[in-house]
C-alpha atoms as a PDB file:
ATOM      1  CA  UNK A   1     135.084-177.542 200.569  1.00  0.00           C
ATOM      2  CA  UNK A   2     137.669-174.820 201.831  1.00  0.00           C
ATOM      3  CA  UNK A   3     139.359-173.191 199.599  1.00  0.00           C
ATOM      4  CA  UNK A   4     143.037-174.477 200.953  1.00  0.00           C
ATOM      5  CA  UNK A   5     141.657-177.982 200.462  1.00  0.00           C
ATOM      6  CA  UNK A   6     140.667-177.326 196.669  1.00  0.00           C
ATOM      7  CA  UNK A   7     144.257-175.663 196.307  1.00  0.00           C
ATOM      8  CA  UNK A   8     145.864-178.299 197.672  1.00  0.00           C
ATOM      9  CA  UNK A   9     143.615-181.043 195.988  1.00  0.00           C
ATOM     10  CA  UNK A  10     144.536-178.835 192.409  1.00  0.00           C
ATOM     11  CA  UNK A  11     148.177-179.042 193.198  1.00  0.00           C
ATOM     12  CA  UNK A  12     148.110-182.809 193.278  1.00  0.00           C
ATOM     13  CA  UNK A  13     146.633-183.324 190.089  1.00  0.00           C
ATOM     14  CA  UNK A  14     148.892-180.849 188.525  1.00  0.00           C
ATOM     15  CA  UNK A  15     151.677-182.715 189.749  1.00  0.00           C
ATOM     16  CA  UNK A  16     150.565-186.363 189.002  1.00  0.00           C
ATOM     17  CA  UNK A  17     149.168-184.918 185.836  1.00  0.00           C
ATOM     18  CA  UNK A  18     152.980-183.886 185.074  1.00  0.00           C
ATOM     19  CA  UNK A  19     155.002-186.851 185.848  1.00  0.00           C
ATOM     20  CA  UNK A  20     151.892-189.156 184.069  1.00  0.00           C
ATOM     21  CA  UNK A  21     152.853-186.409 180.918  1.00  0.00           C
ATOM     22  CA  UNK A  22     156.721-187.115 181.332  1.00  0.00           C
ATOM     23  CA  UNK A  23     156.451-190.469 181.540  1.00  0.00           C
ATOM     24  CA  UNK A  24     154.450-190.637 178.432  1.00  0.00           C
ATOM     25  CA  UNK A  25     156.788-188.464 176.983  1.00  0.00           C
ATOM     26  CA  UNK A  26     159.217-191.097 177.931  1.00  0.00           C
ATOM     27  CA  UNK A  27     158.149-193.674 176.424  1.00  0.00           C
ATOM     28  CA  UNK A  28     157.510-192.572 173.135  1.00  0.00           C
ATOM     29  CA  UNK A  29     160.818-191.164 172.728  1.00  0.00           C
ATOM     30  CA  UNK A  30     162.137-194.491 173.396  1.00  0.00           C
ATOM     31  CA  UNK A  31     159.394-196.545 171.191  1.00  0.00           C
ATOM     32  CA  UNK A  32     159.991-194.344 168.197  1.00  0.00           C
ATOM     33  CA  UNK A  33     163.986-193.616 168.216  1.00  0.00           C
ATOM     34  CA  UNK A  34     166.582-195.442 166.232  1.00  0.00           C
ATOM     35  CA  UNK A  35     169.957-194.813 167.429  1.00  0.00           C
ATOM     36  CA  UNK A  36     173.225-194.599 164.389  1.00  0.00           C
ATOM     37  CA  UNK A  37     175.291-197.906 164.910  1.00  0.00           C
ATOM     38  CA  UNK A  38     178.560-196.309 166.856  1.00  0.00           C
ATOM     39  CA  UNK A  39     182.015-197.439 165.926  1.00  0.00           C
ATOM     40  CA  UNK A  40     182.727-199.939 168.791  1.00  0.00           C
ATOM     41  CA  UNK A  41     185.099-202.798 169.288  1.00  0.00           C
ATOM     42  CA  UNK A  42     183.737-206.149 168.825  1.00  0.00           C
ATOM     43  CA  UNK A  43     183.988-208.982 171.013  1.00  0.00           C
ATOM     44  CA  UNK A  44     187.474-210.504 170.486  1.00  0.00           C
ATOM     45  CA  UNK A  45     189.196-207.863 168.695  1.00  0.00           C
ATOM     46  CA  UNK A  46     190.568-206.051 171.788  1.00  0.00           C
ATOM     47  CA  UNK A  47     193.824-206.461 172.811  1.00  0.00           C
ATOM     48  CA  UNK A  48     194.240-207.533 176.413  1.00  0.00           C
ATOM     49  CA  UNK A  49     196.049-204.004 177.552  1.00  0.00           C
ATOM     50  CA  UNK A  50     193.295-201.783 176.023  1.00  0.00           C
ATOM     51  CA  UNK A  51     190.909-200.060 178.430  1.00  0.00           C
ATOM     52  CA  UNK A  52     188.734-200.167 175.851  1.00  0.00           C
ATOM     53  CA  UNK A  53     184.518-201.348 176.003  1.00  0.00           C
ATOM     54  CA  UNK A  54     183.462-203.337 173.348  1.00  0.00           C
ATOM     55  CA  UNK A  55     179.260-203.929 173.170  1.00  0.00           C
ATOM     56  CA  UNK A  56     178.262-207.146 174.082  1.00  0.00           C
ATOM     57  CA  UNK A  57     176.082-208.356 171.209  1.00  0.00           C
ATOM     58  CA  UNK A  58     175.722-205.351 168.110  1.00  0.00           C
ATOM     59  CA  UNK A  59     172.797-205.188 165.998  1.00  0.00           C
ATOM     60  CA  UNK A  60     175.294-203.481 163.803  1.00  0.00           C
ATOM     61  CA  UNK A  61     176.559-205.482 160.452  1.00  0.00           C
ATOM     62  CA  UNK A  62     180.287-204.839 160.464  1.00  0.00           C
ATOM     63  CA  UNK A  63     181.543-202.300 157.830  1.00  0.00           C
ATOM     64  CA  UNK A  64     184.818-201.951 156.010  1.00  0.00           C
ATOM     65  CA  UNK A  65     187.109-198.697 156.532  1.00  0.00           C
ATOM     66  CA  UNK A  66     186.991-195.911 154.888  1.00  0.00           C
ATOM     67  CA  UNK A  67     182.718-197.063 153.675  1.00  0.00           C
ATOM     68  CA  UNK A  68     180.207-194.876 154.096  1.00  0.00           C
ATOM     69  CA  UNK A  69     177.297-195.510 156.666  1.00  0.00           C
ATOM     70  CA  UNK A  70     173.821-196.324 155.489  1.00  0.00           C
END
């Protein structure tokens, strides 16, 4: 085997041994993280001029004001 054709073979593994690693990376990061609820509006408590988002079904229990976060 040439030696261009063993660079170029050692290039491609590199690379697909990269994205395969950031992928993996990927993943994990996304298995293992738990996000902080977000104050947000809730469905039905905007007013009809806002150009506010409100999240379409929250995980989050609703808290009072002024109560700290768990």
């Amino acid at each position: 085997m040439s030696r261009a054709k063993a660079a170029i073979l050692l290039a491609v593994a590199a690379g697909l041994l990269l994205v395969i690693g950031a992928n993996a990376h990927l993943v994990y990061v996304a298995v293992t993280s738990q996000p902080d609820c977000v104050a947000h509006l809730r469905p039905g408590e905007s007013d009809a001029h806002s150009a506010s988002f409100s999240a379409a079904q929250s995980n989050c229990s609703p808290q009072q004001a002024g109560a700290p976060s768990e």
